[in-house]
C-alpha atoms as a PDB file:
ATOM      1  CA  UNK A   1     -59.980 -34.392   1.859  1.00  0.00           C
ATOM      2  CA  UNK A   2     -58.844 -33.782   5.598  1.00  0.00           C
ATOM      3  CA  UNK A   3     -57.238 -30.489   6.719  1.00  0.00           C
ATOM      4  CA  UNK A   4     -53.664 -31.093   7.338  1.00  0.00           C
ATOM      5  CA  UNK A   5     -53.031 -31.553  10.946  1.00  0.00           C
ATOM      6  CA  UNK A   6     -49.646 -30.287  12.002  1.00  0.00           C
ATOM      7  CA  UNK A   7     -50.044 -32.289  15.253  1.00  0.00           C
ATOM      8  CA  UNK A   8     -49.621 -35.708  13.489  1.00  0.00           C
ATOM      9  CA  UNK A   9     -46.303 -34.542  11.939  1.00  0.00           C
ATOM     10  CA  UNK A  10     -43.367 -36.275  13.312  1.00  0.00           C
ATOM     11  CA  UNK A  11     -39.869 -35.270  12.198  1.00  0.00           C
ATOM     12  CA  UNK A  12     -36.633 -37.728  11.731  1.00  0.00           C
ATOM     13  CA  UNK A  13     -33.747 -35.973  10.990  1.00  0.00           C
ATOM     14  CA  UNK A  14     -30.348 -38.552   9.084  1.00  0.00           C
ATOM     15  CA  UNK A  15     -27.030 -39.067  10.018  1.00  0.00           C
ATOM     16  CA  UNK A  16     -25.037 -35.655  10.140  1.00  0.00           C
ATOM     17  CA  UNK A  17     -28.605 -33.670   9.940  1.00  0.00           C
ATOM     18  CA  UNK A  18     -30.972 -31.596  12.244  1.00  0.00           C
ATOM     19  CA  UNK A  19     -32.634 -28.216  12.914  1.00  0.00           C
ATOM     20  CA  UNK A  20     -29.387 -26.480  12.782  1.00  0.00           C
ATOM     21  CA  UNK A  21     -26.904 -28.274  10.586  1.00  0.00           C
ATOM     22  CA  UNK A  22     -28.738 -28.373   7.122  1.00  0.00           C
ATOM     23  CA  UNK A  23     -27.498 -30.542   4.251  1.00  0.00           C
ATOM     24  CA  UNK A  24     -27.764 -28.647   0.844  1.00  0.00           C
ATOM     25  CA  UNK A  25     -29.812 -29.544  -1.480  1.00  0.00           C
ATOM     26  CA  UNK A  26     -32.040 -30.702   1.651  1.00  0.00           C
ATOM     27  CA  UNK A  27     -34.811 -33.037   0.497  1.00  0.00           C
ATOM     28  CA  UNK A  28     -37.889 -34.173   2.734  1.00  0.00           C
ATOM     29  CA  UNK A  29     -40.524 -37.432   2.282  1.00  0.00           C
ATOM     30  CA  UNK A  30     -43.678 -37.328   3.422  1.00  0.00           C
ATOM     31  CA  UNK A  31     -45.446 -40.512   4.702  1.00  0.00           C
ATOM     32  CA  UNK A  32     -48.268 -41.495   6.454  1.00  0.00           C
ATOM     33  CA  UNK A  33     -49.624 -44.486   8.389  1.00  0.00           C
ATOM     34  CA  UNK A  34     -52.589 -46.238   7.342  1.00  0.00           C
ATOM     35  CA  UNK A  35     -53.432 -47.650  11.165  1.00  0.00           C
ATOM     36  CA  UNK A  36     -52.729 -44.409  12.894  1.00  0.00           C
ATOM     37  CA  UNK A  37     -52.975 -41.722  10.038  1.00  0.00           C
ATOM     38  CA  UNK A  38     -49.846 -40.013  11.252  1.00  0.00           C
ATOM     39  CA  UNK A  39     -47.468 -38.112   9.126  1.00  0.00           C
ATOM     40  CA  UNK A  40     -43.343 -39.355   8.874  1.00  0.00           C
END
């Protein structure tokens, strides 16, 4: 297994959602591409 590469994380915050207005419970998904191997 690969170390985790913070680089290849990209972050999409919703509708009424970012770094400074959380939404409680906050949930996250991670998910990858096969063709590029970056993280979603």
């Amino acid at each position: 297994m690969n170390k985790f590469n913070m680089e290849m994380l990209h972050v999409n915050f919703g509708m009424r959602t970012g770094e400074t207005k959380p939404i409680i419970p906050r949930k996250y998904t991670l998910t990858h591409s096969d063709v590029t191997g970056e993280f979603f």
